[in-house]
Protein backbone atom coordinates (compact mmCIF):
# COMPACT_ATOMS: atom_id res chain seq x y z
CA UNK A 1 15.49 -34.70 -9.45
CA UNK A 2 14.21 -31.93 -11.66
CA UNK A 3 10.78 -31.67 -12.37
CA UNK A 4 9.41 -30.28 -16.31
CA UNK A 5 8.54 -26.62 -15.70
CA UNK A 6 8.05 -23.94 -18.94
CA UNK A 7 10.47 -22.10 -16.84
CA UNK A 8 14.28 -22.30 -17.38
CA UNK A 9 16.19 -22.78 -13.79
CA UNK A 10 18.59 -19.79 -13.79
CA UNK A 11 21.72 -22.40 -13.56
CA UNK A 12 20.82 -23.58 -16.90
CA UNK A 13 20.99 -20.36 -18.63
CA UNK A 14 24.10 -19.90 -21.32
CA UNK A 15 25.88 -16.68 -21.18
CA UNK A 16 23.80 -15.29 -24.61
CA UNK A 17 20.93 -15.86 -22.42
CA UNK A 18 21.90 -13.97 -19.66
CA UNK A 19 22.81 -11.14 -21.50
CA UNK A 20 19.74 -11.62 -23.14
CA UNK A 21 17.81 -11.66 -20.00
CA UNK A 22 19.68 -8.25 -18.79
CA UNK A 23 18.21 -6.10 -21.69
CA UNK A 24 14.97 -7.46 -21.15
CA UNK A 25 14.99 -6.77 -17.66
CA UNK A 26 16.79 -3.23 -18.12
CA UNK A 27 14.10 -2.30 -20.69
CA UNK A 28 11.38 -2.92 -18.01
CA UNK A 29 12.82 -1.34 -15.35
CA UNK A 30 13.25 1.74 -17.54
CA UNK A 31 9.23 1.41 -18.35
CA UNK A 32 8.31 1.19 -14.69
CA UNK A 33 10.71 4.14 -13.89
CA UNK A 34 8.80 6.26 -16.39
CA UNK A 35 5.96 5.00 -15.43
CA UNK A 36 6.29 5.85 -11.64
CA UNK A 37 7.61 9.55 -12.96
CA UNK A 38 4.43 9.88 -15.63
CA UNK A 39 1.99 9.22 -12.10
CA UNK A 40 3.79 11.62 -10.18
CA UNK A 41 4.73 14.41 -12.61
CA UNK A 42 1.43 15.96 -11.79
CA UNK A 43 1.37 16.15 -7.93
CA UNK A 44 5.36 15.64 -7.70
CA UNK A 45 7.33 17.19 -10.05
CA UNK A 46 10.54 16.76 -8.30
CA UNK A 47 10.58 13.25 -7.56
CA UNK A 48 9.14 12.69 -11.19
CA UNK A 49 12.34 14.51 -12.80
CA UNK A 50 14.25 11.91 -10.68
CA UNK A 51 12.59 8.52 -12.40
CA UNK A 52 12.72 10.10 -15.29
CA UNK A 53 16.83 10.31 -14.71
CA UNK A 54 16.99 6.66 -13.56
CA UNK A 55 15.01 6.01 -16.93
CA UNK A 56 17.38 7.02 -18.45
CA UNK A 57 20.29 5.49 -17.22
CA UNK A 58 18.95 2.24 -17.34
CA UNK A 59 18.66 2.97 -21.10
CA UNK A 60 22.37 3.20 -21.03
CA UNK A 61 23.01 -0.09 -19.32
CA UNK A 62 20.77 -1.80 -21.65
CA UNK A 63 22.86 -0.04 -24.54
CA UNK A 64 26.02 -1.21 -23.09
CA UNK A 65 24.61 -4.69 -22.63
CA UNK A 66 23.34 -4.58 -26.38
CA UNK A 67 26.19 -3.78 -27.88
CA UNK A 68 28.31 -6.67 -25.83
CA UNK A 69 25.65 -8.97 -27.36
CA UNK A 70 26.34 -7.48 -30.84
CA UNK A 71 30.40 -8.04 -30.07
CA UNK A 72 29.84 -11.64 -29.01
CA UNK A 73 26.62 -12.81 -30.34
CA UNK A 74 25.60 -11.24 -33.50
CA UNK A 75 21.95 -8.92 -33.48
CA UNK A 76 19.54 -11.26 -32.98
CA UNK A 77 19.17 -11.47 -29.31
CA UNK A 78 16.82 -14.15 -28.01
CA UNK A 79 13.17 -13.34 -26.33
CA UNK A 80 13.65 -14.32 -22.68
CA UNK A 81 12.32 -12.46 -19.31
CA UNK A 82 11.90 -12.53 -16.26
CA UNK A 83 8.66 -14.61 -15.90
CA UNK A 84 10.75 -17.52 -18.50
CA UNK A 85 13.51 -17.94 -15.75
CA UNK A 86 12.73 -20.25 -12.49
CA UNK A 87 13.36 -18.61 -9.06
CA UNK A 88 13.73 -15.14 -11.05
CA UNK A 89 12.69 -11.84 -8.95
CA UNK A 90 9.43 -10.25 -10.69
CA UNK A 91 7.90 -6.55 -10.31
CA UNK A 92 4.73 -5.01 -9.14
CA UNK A 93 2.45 -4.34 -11.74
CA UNK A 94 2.69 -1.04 -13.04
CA UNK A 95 -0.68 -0.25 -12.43
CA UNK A 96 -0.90 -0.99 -8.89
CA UNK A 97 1.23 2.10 -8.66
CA UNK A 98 -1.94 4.22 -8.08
CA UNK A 99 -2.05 2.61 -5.34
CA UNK A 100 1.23 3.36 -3.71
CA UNK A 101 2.35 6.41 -1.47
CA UNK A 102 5.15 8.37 -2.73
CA UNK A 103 7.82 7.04 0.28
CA UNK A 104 6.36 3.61 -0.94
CA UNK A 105 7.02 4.51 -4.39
CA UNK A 106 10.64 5.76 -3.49
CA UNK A 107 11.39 2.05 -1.75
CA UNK A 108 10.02 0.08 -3.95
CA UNK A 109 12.23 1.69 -6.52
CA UNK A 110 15.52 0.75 -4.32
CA UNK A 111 14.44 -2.61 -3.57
CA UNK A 112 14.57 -3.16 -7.55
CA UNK A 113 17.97 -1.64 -7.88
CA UNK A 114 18.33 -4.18 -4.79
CA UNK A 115 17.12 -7.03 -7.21
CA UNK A 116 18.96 -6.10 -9.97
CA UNK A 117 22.60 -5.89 -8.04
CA UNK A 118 22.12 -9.22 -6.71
CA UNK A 119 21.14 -10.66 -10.54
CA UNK A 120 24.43 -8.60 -11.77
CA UNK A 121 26.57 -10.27 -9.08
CA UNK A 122 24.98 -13.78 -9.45
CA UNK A 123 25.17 -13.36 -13.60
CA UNK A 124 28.72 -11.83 -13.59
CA UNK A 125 29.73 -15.45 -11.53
CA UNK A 126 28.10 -17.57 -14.20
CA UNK A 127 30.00 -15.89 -16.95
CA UNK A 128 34.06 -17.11 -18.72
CA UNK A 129 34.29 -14.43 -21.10
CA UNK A 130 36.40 -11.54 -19.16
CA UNK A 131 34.29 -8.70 -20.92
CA UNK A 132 31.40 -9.86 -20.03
CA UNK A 133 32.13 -10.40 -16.43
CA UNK A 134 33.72 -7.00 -16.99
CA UNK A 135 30.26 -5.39 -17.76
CA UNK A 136 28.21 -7.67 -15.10
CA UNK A 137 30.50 -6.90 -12.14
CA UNK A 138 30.66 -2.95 -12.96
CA UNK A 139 26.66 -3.19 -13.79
CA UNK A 140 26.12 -5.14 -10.15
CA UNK A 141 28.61 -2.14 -8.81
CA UNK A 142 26.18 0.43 -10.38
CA UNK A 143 22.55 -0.54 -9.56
CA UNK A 144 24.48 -1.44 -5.85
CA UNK A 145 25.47 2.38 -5.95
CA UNK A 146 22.14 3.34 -6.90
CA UNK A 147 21.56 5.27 -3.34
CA UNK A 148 23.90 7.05 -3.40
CA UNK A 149 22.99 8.38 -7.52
CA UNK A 150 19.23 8.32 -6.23
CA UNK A 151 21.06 10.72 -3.64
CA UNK A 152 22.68 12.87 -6.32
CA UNK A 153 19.53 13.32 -7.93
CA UNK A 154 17.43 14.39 -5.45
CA UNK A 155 19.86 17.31 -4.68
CA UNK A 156 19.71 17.92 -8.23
CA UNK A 157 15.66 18.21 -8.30
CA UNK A 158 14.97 18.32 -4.65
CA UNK A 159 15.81 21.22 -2.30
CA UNK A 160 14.77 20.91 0.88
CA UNK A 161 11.54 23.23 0.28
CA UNK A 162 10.72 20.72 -2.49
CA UNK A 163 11.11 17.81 -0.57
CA UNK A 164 8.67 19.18 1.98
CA UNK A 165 6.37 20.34 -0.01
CA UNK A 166 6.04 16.81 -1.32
CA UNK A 167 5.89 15.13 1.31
CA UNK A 168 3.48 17.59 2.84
CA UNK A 169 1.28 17.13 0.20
CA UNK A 170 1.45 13.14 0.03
CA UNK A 171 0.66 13.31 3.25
CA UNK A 172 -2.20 15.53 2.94
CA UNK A 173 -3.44 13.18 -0.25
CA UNK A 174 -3.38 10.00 2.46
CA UNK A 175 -5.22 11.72 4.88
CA UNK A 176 -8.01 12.80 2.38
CA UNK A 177 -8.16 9.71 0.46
CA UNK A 178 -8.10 6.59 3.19
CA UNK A 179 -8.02 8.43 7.00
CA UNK A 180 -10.92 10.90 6.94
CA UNK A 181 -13.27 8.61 5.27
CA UNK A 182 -12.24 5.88 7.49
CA UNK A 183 -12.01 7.58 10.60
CA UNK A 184 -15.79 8.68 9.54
CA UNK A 185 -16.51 5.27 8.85
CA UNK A 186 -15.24 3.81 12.20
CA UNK A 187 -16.85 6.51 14.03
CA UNK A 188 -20.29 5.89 12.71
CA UNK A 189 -19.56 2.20 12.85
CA UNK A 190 -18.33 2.01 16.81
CA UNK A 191 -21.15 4.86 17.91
CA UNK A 192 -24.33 4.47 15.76
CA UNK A 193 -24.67 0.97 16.62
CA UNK A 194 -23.52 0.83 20.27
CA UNK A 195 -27.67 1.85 21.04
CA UNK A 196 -29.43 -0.98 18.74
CA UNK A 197 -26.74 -3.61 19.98
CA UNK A 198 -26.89 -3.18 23.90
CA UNK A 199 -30.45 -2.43 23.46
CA UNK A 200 -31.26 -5.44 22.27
CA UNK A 201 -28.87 -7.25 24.54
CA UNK A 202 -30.31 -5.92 27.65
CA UNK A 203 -34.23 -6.77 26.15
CA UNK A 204 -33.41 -10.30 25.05
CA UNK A 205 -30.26 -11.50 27.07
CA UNK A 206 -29.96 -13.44 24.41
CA UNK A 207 -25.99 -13.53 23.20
CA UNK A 208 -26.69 -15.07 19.72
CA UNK A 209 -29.63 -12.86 18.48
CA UNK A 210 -27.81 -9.87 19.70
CA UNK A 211 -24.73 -10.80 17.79
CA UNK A 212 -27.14 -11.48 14.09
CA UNK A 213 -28.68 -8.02 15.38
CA UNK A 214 -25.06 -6.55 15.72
CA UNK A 215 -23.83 -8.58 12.68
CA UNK A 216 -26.69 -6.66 10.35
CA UNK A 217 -26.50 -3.48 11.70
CA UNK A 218 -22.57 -3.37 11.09
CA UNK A 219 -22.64 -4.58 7.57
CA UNK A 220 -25.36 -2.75 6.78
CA UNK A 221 -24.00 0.68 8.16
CA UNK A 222 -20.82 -0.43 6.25
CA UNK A 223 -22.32 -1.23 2.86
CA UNK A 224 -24.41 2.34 3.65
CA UNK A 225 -21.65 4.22 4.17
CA UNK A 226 -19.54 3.00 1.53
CA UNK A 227 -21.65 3.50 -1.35
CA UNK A 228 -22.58 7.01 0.33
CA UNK A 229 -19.16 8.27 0.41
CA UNK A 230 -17.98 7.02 -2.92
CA UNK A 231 -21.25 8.36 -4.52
CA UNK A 232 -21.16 11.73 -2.78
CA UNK A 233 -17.88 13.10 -4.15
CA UNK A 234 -15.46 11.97 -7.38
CA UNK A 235 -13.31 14.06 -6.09
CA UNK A 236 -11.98 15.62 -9.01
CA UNK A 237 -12.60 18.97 -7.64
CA UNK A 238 -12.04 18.47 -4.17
CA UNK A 239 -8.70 16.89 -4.30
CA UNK A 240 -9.83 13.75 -2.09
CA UNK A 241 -8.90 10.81 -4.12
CA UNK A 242 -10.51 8.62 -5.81
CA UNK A 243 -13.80 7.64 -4.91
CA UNK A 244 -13.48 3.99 -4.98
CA UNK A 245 -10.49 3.90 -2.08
CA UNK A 246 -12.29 6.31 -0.15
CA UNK A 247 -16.00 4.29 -0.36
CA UNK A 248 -13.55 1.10 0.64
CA UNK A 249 -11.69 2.94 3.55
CA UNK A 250 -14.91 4.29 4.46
CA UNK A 251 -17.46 0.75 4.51
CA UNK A 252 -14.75 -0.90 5.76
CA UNK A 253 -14.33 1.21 8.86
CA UNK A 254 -17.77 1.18 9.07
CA UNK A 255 -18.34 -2.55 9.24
CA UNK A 256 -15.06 -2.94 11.79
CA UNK A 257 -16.53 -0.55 14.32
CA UNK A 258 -19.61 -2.30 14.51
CA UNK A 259 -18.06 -5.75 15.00
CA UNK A 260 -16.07 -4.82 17.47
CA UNK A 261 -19.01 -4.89 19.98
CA UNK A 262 -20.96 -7.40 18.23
CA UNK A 263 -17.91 -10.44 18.67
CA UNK A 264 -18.16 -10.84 22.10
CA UNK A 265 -21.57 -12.06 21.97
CA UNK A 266 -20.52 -15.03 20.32
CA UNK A 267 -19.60 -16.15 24.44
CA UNK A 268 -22.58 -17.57 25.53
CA UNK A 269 -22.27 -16.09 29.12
CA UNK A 270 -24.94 -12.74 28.93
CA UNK A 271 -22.77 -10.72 31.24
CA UNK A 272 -19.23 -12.13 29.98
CA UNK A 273 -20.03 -10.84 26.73
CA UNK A 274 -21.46 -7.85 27.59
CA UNK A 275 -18.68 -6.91 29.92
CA UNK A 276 -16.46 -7.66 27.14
CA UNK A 277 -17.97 -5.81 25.23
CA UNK A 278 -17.95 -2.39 26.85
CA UNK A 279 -14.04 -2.84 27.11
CA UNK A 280 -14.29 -3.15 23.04
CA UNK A 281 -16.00 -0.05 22.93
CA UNK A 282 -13.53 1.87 25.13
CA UNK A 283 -10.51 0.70 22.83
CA UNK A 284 -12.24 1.32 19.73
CA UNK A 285 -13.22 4.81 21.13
CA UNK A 286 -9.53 5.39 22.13
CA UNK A 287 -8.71 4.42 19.08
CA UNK A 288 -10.92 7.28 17.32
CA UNK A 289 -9.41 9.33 19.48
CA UNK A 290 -5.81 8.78 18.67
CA UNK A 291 -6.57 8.71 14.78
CA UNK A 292 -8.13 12.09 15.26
CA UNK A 293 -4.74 13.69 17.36
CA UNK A 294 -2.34 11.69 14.95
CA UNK A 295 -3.64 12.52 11.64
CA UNK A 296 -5.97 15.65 11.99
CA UNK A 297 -4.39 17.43 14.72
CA UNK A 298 -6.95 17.57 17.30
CA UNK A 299 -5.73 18.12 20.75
CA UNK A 300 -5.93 14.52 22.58
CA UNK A 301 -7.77 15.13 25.70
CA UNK A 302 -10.38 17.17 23.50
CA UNK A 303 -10.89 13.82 21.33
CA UNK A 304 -11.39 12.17 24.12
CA UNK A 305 -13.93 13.71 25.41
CA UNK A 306 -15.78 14.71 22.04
CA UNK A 307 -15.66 10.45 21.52
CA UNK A 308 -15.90 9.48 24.76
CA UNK A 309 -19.16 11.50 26.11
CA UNK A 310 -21.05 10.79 22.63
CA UNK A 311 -20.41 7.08 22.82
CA UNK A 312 -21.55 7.14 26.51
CA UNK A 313 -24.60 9.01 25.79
CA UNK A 314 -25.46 6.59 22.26
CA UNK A 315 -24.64 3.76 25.43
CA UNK A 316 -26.63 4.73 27.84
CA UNK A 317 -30.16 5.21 25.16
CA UNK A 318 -28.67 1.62 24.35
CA UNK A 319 -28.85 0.49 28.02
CA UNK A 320 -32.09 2.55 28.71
CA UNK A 321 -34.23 1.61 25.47
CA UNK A 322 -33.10 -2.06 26.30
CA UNK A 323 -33.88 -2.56 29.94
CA UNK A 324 -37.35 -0.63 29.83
């Protein structure tokens, strides 16, 4: 039983629509390839000479598809795209983009030459006329052999000091945009509020008012630290990303360290949460440690003990303020 949708199942497509629904489709995967090199001409150079390449070669599919329209059809070629067909595989946004690394850039560009083979193939099945399954089946061959051109074209604009210097510095963009402020933010969130948590848990043994005290303080902290980072730098100057992402990385962090001592005093049990507790605070401070050797190249035993004796003595005012 079919249901009424405003979208067309792909089965139910005629051949001028699927040729129809090729240019369309070619024409925005040009856009977005232009689009991805326009972001990254910039910063990367090299990898935006390569979109710009695959721009243009999906310009000369959708010429080759528009004149086999022309041949069989006429010149008016009917509006359909992607979001008119059922089932139909859709692309990100080109904005969100900004948001993407350049190795996620890179596969999200081969998952839609991915996309597109498999649309080829399927299309080229659906089709009588033998030059149009011609054009399908060598178009499906094409975007399939897409690796292998993407390949081609990064030996063309990529030697290997290129290559590393891009990745270097996408790697150094990362690190300055989401890990620095949110290894600053998880800090401040897992130390700053071990003392006002465990301080009030050992003065009140009281599980739920210690987790609304630990609650506050984290979100609190977060929404501090957030608005402190984003409104400290806009980083045009320094390089470190938009200040948005980094006031998100940063409050976000920030509210996640906290909470991770303040959950387990949702147990009832004083000394079952507060045992629980500590163990929190030893994973989150491992984990501050391993951020800090992973990403900024700190020695691991020496972030472990920078993390681990200033959390024990924040702990121990904690323990002290709370039991006196």
């Amino acid at each position: 039983m079919r249901f009424t949708t405003y979208r067309k199942r792909f089965d139910d497509l005629s051949e001028q629509e699927i040729l129809a629904l090729a240019i369309s489709s070619e024409e925005d995967d040009a856009r977005i390839y232009r689009g991805y090199g326009e972001h990254l001409r910039a910063d990367f150079p090299g990898s935006a000479a390569i979109f710009d390449d695959m721009a243009a070669e999906e310009d000369t599919h959708r010429k080759r598809l528009i004149e086999l329209h022309r041949a069989r059809f006429g010149e008016v070629i009917p509006l359909i795209r992607r979001e008119h067909v059922s089932g139909y595989y859709a692309r990100r946004p080109t904005w969100l983009v900004e948001n993407l690394s350049l190795d996620r850039i890179r596969s999200e560009a081969e998952a839609m030459e991915r996309d597109a083979a498999r649309f080829y193939t399927a299309a080229a099945g659906r089709t009588s006329d033998a030059a149009t399954r011609k054009l399908l089946g060598d178009l499906a061959a094409a975007e399939a052999g897409h690796e292998r051109k993407a390949n081609t074209l990064e030996d063309k604009h990529l030697d290997d000091g290129t290559r590393e210097t891009e990745d270097d510095k996408d790697r150094r963009q990362f690190i300055l945009t989401y890990v620095q402020p949110g290894l600053a933010g998880l800090m401040d969130g897992s130390v700053s509020t071990l003392a006002p948590i465990f301080a009030v848990a050992f003065a009140t043994q009281d599980t739920w008012t210690t987790f609304l005290v630990g609650l506050a303080a984290s979100v609190g902290a977060g929404i501090s630290m957030g608005f402190t980072e984003a409104a400290s730098d806009d980083g045009q100057l320094s390089g470190r990303g938009s200040p948005i992402k980094r006031g998100f990385a940063s409050g976000i962090m920030t509210t996640v360290g906290g909470l991770g001592h303040a959950l387990p005093y949702l147990i009832t049990d004083f000394w079952t949460a507060t045992v629980t507790a500590i163990a929190v605070v030893f994973v989150e401070l491992w984990a501050i440690a391993w951020i800090q050797n992973k990403y900024m190249d700190t020695p691991f035993w020496r972030a472990t003990l920078q993390v681990v004796v200033g959390g024990a003595l924040v702990f121990a005012a904690g323990v002290l303020i709370g039991s006196g």
